[in-house]
Protein backbone atom coordinates (compact mmCIF):
# COMPACT_ATOMS: atom_id res chain seq x y z
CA UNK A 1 -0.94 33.06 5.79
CA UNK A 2 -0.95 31.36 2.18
CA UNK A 3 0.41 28.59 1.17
CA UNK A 4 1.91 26.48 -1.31
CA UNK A 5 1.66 22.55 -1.46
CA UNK A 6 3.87 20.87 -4.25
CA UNK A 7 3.51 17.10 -5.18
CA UNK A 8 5.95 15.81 -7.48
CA UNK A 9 4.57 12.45 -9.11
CA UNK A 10 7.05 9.86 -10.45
CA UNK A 11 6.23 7.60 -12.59
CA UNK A 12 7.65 5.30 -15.74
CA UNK A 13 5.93 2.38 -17.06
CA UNK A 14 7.48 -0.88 -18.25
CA UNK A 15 7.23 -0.88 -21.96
CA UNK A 16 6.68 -3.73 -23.67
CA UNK A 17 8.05 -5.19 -26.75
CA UNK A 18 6.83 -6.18 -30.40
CA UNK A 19 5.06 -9.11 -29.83
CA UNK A 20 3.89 -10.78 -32.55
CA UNK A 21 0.87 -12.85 -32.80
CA UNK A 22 3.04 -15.69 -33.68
CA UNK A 23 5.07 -15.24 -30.06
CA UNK A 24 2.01 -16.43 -28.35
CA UNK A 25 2.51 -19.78 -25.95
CA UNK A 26 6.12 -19.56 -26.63
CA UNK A 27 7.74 -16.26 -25.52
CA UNK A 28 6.29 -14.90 -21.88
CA UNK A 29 9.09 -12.48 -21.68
CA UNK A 30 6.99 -9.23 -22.38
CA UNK A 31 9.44 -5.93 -21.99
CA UNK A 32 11.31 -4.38 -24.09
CA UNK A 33 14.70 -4.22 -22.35
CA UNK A 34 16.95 -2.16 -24.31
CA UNK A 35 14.44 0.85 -24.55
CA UNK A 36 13.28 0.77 -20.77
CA UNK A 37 16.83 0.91 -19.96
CA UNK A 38 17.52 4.02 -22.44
CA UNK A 39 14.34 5.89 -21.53
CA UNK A 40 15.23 5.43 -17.76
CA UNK A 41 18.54 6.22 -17.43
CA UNK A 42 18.29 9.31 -19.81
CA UNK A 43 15.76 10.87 -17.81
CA UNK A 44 16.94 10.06 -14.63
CA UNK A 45 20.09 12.04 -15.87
CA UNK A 46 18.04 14.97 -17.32
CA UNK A 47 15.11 14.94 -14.96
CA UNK A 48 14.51 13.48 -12.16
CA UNK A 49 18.34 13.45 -10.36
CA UNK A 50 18.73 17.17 -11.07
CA UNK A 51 15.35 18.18 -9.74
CA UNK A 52 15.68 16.20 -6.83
CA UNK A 53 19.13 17.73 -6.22
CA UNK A 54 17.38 20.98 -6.98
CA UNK A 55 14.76 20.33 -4.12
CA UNK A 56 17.69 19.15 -1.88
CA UNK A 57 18.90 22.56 -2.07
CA UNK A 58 15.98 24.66 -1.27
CA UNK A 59 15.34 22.75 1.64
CA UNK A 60 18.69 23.34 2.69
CA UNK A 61 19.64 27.05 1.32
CA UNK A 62 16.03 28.06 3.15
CA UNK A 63 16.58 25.91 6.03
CA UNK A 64 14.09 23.63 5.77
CA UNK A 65 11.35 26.08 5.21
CA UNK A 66 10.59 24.97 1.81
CA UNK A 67 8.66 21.81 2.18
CA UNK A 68 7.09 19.41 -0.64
CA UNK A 69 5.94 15.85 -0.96
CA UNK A 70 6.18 13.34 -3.63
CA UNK A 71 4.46 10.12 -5.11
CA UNK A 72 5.95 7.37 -6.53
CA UNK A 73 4.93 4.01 -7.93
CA UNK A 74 6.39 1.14 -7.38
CA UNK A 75 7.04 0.59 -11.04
CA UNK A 76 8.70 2.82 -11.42
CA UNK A 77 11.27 2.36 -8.24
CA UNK A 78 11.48 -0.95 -9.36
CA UNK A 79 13.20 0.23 -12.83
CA UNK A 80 15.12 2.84 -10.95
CA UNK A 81 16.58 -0.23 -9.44
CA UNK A 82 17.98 -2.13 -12.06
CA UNK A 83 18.67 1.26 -13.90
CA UNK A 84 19.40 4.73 -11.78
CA UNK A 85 20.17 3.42 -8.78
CA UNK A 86 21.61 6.83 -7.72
CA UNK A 87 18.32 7.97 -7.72
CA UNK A 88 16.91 6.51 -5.20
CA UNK A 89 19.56 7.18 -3.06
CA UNK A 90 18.72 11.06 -3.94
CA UNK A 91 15.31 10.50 -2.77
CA UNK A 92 16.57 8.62 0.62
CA UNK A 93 18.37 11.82 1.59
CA UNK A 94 15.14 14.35 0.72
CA UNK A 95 13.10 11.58 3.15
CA UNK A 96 15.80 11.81 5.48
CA UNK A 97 15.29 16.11 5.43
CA UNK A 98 11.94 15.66 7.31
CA UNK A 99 10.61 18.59 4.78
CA UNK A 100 9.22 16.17 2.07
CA UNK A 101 6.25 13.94 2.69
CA UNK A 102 5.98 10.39 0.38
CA UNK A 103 2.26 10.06 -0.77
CA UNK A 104 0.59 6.40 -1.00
CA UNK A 105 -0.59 5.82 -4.70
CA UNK A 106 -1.38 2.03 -6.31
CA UNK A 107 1.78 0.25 -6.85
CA UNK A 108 1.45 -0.85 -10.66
CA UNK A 109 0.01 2.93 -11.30
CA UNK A 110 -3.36 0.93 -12.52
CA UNK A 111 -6.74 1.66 -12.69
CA UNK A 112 -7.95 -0.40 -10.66
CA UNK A 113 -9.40 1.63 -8.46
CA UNK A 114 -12.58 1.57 -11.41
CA UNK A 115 -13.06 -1.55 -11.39
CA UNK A 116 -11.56 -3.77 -8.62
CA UNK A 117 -11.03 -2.31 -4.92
CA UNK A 118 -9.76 -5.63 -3.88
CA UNK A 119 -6.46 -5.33 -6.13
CA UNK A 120 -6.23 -1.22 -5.54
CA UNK A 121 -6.46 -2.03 -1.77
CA UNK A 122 -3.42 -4.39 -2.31
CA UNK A 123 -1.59 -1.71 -4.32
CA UNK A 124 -1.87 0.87 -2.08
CA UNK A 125 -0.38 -1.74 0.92
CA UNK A 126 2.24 -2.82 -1.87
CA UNK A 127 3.55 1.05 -1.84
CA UNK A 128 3.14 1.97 1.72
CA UNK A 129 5.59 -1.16 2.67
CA UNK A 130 8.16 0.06 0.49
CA UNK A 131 7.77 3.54 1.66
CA UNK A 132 7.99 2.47 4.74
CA UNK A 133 10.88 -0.05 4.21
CA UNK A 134 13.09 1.74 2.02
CA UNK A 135 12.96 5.19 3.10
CA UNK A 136 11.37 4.35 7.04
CA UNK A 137 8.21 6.42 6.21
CA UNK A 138 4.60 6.38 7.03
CA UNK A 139 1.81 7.06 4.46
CA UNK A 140 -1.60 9.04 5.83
CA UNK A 141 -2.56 10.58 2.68
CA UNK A 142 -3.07 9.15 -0.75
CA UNK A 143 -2.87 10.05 -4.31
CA UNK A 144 -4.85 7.78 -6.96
CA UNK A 145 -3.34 7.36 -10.15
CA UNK A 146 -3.76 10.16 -12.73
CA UNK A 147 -5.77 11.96 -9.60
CA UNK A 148 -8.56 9.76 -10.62
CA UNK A 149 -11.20 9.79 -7.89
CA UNK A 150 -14.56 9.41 -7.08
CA UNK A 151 -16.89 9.43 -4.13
CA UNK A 152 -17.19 5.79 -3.93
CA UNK A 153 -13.26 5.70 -3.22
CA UNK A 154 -13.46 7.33 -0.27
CA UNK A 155 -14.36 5.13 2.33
CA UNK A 156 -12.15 2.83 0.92
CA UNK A 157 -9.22 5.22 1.62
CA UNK A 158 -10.73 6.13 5.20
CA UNK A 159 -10.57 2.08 5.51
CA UNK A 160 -7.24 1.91 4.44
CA UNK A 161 -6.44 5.12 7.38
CA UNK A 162 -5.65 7.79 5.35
CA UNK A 163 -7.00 11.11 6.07
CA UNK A 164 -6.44 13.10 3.34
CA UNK A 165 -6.61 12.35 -0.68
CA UNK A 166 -5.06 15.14 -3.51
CA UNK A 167 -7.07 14.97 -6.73
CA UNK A 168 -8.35 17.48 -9.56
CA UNK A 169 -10.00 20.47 -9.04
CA UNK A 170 -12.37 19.41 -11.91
CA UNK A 171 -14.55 22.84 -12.90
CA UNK A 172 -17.37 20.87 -13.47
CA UNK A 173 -17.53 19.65 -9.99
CA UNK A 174 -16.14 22.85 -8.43
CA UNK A 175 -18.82 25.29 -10.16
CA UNK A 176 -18.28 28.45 -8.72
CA UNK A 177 -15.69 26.90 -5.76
CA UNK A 178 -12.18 27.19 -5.91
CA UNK A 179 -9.72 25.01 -5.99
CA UNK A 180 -7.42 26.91 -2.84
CA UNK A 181 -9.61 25.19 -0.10
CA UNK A 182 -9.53 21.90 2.47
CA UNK A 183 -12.51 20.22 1.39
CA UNK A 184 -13.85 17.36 2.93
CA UNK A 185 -15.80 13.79 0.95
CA UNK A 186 -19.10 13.84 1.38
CA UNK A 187 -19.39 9.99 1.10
CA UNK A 188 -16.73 10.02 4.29
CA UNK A 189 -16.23 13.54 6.20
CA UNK A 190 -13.11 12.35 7.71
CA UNK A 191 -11.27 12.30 4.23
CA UNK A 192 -9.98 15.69 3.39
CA UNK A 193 -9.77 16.73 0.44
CA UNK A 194 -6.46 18.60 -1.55
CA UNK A 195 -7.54 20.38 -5.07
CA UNK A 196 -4.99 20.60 -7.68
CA UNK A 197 -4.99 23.93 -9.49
CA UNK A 198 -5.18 23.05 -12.98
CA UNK A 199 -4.46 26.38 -14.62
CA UNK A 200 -1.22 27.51 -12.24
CA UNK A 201 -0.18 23.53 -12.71
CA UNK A 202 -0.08 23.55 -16.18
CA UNK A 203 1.73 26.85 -16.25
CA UNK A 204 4.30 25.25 -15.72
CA UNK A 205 3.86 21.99 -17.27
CA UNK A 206 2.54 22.44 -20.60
CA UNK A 207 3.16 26.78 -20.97
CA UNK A 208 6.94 27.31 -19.70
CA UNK A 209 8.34 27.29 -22.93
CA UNK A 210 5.55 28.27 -25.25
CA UNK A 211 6.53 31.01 -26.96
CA UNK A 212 2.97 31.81 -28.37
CA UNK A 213 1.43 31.86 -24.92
CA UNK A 214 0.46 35.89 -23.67
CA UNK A 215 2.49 35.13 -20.45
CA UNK A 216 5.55 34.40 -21.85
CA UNK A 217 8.11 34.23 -20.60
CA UNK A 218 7.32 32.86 -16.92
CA UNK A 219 9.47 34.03 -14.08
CA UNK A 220 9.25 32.84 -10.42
CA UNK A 221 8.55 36.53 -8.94
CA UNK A 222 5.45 36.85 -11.87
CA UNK A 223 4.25 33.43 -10.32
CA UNK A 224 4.21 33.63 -7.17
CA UNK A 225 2.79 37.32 -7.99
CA UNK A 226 -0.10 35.65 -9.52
CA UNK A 227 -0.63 33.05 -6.26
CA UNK A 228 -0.59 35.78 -3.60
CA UNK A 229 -3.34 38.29 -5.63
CA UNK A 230 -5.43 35.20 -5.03
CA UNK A 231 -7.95 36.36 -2.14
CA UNK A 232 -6.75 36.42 1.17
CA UNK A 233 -9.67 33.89 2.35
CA UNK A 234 -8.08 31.26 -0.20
CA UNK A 235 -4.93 30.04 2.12
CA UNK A 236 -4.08 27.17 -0.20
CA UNK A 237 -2.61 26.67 -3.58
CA UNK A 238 -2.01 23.26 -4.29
CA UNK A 239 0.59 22.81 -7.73
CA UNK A 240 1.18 18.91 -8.94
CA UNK A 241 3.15 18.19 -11.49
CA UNK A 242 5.05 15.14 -12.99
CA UNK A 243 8.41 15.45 -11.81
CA UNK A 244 9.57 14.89 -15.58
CA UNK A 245 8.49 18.12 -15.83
CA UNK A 246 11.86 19.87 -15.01
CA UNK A 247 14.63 18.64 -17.47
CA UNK A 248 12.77 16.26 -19.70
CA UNK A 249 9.03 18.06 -20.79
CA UNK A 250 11.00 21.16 -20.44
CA UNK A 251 14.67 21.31 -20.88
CA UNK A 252 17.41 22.48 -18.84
CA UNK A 253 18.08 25.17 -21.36
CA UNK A 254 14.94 26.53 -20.53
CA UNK A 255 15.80 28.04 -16.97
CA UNK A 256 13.07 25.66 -15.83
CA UNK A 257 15.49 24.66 -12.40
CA UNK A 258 16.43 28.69 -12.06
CA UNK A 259 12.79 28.96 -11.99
CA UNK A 260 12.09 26.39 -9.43
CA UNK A 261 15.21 26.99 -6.88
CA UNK A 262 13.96 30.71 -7.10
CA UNK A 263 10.30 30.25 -5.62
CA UNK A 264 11.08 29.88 -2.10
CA UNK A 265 13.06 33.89 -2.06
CA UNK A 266 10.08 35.37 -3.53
CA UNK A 267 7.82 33.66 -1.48
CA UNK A 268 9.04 34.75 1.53
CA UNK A 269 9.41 38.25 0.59
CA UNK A 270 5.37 38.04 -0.21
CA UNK A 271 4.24 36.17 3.00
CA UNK A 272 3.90 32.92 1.09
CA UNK A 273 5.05 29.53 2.96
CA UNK A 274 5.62 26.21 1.99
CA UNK A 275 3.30 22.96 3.38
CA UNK A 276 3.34 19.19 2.55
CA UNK A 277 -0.28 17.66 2.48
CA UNK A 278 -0.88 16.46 5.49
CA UNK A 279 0.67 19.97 7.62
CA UNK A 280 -2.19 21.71 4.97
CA UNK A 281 -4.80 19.12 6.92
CA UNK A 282 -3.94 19.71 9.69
CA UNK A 283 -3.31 23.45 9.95
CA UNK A 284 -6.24 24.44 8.09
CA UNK A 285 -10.03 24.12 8.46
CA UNK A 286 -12.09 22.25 5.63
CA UNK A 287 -14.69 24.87 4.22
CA UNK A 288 -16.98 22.06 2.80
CA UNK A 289 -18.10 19.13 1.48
CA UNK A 290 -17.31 18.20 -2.19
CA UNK A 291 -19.63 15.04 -3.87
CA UNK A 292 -17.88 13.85 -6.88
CA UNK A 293 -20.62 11.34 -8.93
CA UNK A 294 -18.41 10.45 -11.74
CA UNK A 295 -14.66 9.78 -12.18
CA UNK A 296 -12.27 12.48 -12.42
CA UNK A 297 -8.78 12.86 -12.99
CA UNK A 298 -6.18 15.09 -14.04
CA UNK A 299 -5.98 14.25 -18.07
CA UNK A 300 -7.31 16.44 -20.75
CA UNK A 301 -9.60 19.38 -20.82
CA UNK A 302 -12.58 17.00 -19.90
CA UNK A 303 -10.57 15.87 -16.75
CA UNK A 304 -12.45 12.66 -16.90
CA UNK A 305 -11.32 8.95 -17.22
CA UNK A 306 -11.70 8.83 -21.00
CA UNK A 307 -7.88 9.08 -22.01
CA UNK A 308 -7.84 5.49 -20.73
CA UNK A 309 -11.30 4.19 -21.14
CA UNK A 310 -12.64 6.46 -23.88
CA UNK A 311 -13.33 3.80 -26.70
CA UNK A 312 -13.80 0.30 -27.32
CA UNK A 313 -10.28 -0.79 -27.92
CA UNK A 314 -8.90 0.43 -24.08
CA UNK A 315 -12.16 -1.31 -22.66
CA UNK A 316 -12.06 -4.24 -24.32
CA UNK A 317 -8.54 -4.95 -23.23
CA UNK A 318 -9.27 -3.54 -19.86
CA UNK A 319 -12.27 -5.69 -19.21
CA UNK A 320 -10.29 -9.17 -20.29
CA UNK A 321 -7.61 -8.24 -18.02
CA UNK A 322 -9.38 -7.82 -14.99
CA UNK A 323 -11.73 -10.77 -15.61
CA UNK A 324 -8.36 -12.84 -14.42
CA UNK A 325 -8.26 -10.66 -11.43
CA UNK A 326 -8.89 -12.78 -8.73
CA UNK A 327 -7.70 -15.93 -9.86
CA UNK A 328 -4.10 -14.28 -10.41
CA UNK A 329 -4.25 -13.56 -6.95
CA UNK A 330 -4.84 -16.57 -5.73
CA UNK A 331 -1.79 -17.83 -7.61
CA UNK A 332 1.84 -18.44 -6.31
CA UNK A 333 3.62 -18.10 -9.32
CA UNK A 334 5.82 -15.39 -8.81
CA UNK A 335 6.76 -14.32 -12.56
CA UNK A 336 2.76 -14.63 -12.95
CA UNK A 337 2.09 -11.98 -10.94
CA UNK A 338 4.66 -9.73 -11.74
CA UNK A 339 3.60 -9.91 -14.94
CA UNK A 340 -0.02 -8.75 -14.00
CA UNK A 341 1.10 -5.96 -12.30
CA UNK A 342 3.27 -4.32 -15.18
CA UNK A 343 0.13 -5.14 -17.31
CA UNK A 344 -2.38 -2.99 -15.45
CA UNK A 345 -0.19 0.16 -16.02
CA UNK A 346 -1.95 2.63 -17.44
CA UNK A 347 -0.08 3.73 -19.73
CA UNK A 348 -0.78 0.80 -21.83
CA UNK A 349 -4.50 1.47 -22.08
CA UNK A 350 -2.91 5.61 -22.96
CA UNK A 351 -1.37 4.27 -25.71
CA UNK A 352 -4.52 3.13 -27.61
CA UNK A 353 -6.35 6.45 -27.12
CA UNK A 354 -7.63 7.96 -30.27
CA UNK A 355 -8.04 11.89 -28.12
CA UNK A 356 -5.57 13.63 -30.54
CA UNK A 357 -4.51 15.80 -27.89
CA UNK A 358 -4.15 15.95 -23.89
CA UNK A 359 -3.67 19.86 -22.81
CA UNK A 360 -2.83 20.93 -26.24
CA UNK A 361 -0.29 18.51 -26.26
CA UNK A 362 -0.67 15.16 -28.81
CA UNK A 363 -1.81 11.86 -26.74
CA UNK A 364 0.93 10.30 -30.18
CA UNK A 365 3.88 12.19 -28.20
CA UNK A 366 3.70 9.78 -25.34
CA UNK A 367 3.33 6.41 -27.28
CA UNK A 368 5.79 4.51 -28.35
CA UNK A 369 3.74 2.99 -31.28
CA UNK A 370 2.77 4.04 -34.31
CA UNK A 371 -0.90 4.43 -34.04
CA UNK A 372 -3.21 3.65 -31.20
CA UNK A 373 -4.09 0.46 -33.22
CA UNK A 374 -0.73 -1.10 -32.90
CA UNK A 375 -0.82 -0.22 -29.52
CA UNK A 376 -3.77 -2.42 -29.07
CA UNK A 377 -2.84 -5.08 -31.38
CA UNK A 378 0.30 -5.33 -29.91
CA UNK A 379 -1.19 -5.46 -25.66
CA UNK A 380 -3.80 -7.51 -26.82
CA UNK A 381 -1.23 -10.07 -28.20
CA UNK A 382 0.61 -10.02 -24.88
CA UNK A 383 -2.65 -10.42 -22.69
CA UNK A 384 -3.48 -13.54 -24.86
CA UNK A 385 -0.24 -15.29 -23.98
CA UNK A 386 -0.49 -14.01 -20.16
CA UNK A 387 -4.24 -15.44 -20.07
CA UNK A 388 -3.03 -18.96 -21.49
CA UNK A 389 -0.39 -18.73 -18.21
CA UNK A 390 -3.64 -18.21 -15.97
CA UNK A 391 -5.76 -20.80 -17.88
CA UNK A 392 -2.82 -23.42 -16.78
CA UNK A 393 -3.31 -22.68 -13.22
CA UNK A 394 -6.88 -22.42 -13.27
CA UNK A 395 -8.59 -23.66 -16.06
CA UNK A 396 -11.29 -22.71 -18.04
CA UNK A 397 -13.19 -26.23 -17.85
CA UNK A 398 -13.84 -25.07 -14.11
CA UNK A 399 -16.91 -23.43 -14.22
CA UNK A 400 -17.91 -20.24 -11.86
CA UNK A 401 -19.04 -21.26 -9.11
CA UNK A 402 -16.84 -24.02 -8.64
CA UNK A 403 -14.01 -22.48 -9.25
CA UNK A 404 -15.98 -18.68 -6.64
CA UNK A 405 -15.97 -21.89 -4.18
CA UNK A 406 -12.04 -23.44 -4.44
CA UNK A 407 -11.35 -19.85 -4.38
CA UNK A 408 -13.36 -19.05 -0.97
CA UNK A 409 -11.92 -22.44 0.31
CA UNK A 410 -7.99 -21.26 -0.54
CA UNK A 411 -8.78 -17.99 0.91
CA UNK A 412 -10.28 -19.49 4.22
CA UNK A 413 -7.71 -21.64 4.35
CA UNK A 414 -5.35 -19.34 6.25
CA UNK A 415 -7.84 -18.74 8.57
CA UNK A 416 -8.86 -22.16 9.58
CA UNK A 417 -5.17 -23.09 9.29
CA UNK A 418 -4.48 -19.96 12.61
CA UNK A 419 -7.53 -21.43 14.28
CA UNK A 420 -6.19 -24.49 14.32
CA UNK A 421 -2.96 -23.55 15.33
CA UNK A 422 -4.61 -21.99 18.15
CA UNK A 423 -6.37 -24.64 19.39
CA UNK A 424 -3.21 -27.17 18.88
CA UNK A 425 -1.24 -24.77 20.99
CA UNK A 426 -4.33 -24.47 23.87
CA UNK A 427 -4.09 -28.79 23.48
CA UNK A 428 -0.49 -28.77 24.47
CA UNK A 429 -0.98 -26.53 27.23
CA UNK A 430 -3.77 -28.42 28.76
CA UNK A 431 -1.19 -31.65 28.13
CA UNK A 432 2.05 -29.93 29.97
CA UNK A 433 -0.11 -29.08 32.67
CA UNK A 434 -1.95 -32.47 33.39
CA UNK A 435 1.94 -34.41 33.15
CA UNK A 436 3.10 -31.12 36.31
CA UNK A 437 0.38 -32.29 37.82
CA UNK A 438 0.36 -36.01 37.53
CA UNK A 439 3.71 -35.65 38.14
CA UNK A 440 3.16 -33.65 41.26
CA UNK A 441 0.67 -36.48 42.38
CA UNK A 442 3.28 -39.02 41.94
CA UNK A 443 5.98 -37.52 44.41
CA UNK A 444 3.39 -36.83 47.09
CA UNK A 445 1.84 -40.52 46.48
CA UNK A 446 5.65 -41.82 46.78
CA UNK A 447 5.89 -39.91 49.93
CA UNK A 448 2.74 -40.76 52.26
CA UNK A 449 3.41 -44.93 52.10
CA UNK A 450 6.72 -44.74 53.76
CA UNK A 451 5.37 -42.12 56.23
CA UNK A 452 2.46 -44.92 57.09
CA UNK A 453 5.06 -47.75 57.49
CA UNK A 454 7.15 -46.06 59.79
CA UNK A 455 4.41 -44.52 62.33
CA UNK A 456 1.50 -46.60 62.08
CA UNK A 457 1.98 -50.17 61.38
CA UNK A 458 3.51 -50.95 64.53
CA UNK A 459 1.41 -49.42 66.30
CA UNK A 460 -1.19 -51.63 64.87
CA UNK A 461 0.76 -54.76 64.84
CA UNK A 462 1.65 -54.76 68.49
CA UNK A 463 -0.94 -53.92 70.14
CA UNK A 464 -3.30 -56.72 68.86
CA UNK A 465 -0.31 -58.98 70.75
CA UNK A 466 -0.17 -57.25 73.84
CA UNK A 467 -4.16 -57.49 74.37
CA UNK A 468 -4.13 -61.28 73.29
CA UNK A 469 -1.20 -62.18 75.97
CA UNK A 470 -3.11 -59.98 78.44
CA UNK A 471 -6.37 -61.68 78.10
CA UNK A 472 -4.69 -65.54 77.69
CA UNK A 473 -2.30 -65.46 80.52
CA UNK A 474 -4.96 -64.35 83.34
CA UNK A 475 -7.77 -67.13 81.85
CA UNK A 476 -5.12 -69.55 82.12
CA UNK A 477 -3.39 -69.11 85.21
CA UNK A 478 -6.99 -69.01 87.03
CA UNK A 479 -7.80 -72.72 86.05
CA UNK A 480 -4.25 -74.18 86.94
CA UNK A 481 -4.27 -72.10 90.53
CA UNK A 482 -7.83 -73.31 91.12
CA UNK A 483 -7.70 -76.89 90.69
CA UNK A 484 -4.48 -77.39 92.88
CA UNK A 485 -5.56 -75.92 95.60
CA UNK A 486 -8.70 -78.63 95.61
CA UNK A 487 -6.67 -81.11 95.68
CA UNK A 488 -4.62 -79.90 98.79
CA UNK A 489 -8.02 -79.76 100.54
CA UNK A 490 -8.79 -83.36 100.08
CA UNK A 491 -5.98 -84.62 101.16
């Protein structure tokens, strides 16, 4: 049977401020308050609280048989919390439904992933703890930000235990393949491997509304018309899209939620089910391996990391932010590393692209700044003051390899710190036992010498007496009893 696997990313950056070059060393408040606040709540209210309702409802109209899954970054929740808190409690009651499936994706949405697997590692723990805290959830498959992957990530997710990974299904690295299969990683077998289709993804992303596009307008029975004249061998058809999608890319007025509540009826009627990722692993047999040399994600026609990391602006600032890396995380200071966090959104490094367009769409409709040159101007301005925060913690007077060796020594210092613990704790136990047993000693040494004084000593004492009077009397009474009776005799 064919089937349909639907991951709904969410995900809002924090946007920051103008920030002048002037602000630096005296403002480290970063954000811009007033517009993450707007942006949030009015997409919340247009986007992501009536598709969740949306989903709510085809789980329950089709009795659970519609099933979906959804990542999330914890940047994102964290805004949601301070403003749409109603939205999360939307999402608690899909978790609670059992039909939708919460995929593990870096934390701060970063790309880190390129260039530190340390801090990714940490990201990806960061998320699956508030999965698992806030909606009581466990995380076995993962979703990279962007769907950025490459074969040298992984092991690192097999490390981390997740079995399965969703990412692009990148023509150049499919060739002739298609996207509707399991694959598996050839740098680790165990990972499987779920392929977004691109072209039935952006259907409904980027074409709903166009009214120039051949196809429109889109209905769900032409849709899911078009997924089940796929071949019959093809038993997956995996469809992510930003969540944003429904109510904010495309408006309400559209029909885009008719469209989506209406998929699950004309599924059925054509055979079709629903599966979250990891049901799609487990039901279905991988058909291959897939080796992918080079970064790829879900951006632009190229599908490559360049809409980040395409020109020298976006790598200059992404190189002087990571060079901090491990010395923020060796710090304590709480604001410190909030602050890095927020920072290694990628949105940031978005901003200063100079692509003019992202699937026919202009990179300029996403920024909030003028031109990409602002947008590095102004981040580059807020990473100066953030680096002078880190230079006061760690400063720049300690050179490399004393500073690779305080670093080792902080890091080993929990570690010694447990062993020592340990051997403090096997100390007092050794200690406790010796006092039982002295102690134990004592009572029985208490006992014996009154046991001795009672039975023994007179014993000893009186028989020494008896054998002297014995031994006296008779060697005295012979003498006396033989010289009287001489005497009688001479008489």
């Amino acid at each position: 049977m064919k089937a349909i696997c639907f991951n709904f990313e969410i995900h809002q950056p924090f946007r920051l401020k103008r920030y002048r070059f002037f602000d630096i060393g005296k403002d480290h408040y970063y954000y811009d308050d007033f517009l993450n606040d707007d942006i949030m709540e009015r997409i919340a209210r247009n986007s992501y609280i009536p598709a969740a309702e949306t989903l709510l409802r085809m789980i329950e109209s089709n009795e659970g048989r519609f099933r979906c899954s959804i990542a999330m970054s914890g940047i994102a929740f964290e805004q949601f919390e301070q403003y749409a808190p109603e939205f999360i409690d939307v999402l608690k009651r899909l978790a609670d439904t059992g039909c939708v499936e919460f995929v593990a994706q870096p934390y701060a949405y970063s790309l880190a992933s390129l260039n530190d697997p340390e801090e990714f590692a940490a990201q990806i723990g960061d998320t699956r703890s508030l999965l698992r805290n806030r909606f009581g959830v466990e995380t076995k498959v993962a979703r990279n930000t962007e769907l950025i992957y490459c074969d040298d990530l992984a092991p690192q997710l097999v490390e981390l235990g997740f079995n399965g990974v969703l990412t692009e299904g990148a023509k150049h690295i499919l060739g002739w393949k298609s996207p509707n299969y399991v694959y598996t990683a050839a740098s680790a077998p165990s990972l499987k491997m779920l392929l977004r289709n691109g072209k039935l993804s952006d259907d409904i992303a980027f074409r709903f509304t166009d009214t120039s596009w051949p196809e429109f307008p889109l209905t769900a029975d032409k849709y899911i018309d078009w997924i089940a004249s796929t071949p019959a061998e093809e038993q997956i058809v995996n469809i992510f899209l930003n969540m944003e999608t429904f109510g904010d890319m495309q408006p309400a007025t559209s029909g885009i939620f008719a469209f989506l509540e209406a998929l699950p009826r004309f599924a059925a009627e054509r055979g079709i089910e629903f599966v979250t990722p990891s049901e799609a692993i487990a039901r279905l047999k991988p058909v291959g391996e897939l080796s992918v040399m080079h970064p790829i994600s879900g951006a632009d026609e190229a599908r490559d990391i360049s809409a980040w990391l395409g020109n020298r602006l976006q790598n200059e600032a992404f190189e002087k932010l990571y060079s901090v890396a491990e010395r923020v995380r060796q710090s304590q200071n709480r604001a410190l590393k909030q602050d890095w966090l927020r920072l290694q959104t990628c949105d940031h490094f978005f901003y200063m692209s100079t692509k003019r367009k992202a699937d026919g769409i202009a990179h300029s409709m996403f920024s909030p700044y003028e031109t990409p040159f602002a947008a590095f101007t102004n981040y580059m301005n807020v990473l100066a003051d953030f680096l002078m925060r880190v230079q006061e913690e760690y400063p720049e007077q300690v050179g490399n390899e004393e500073l690779n060796s305080l670093l080792l020594t902080i890091a080993n210092q929990g570690q010694e710190i447990e062993a020592l613990n340990k051997e403090l704790m096997a100390m007092r136990k050794n200690a406790e036992q010796y006092n039982i047993e002295h102690r134990l000693r004592e009572a029985n040494a208490e006992k014996t010498p009154k046991a001795t004084k009672t039975a023994k000593t007179p014993k000893a004492t009186k028989a020494p007496k008896e054998k002297a009077a014995k031994t006296e009397t008779p060697a005295a009474e012979p003498k006396k009893r033989g010289r009287k009776p001489k005497a009688a005799k001479a008489e």
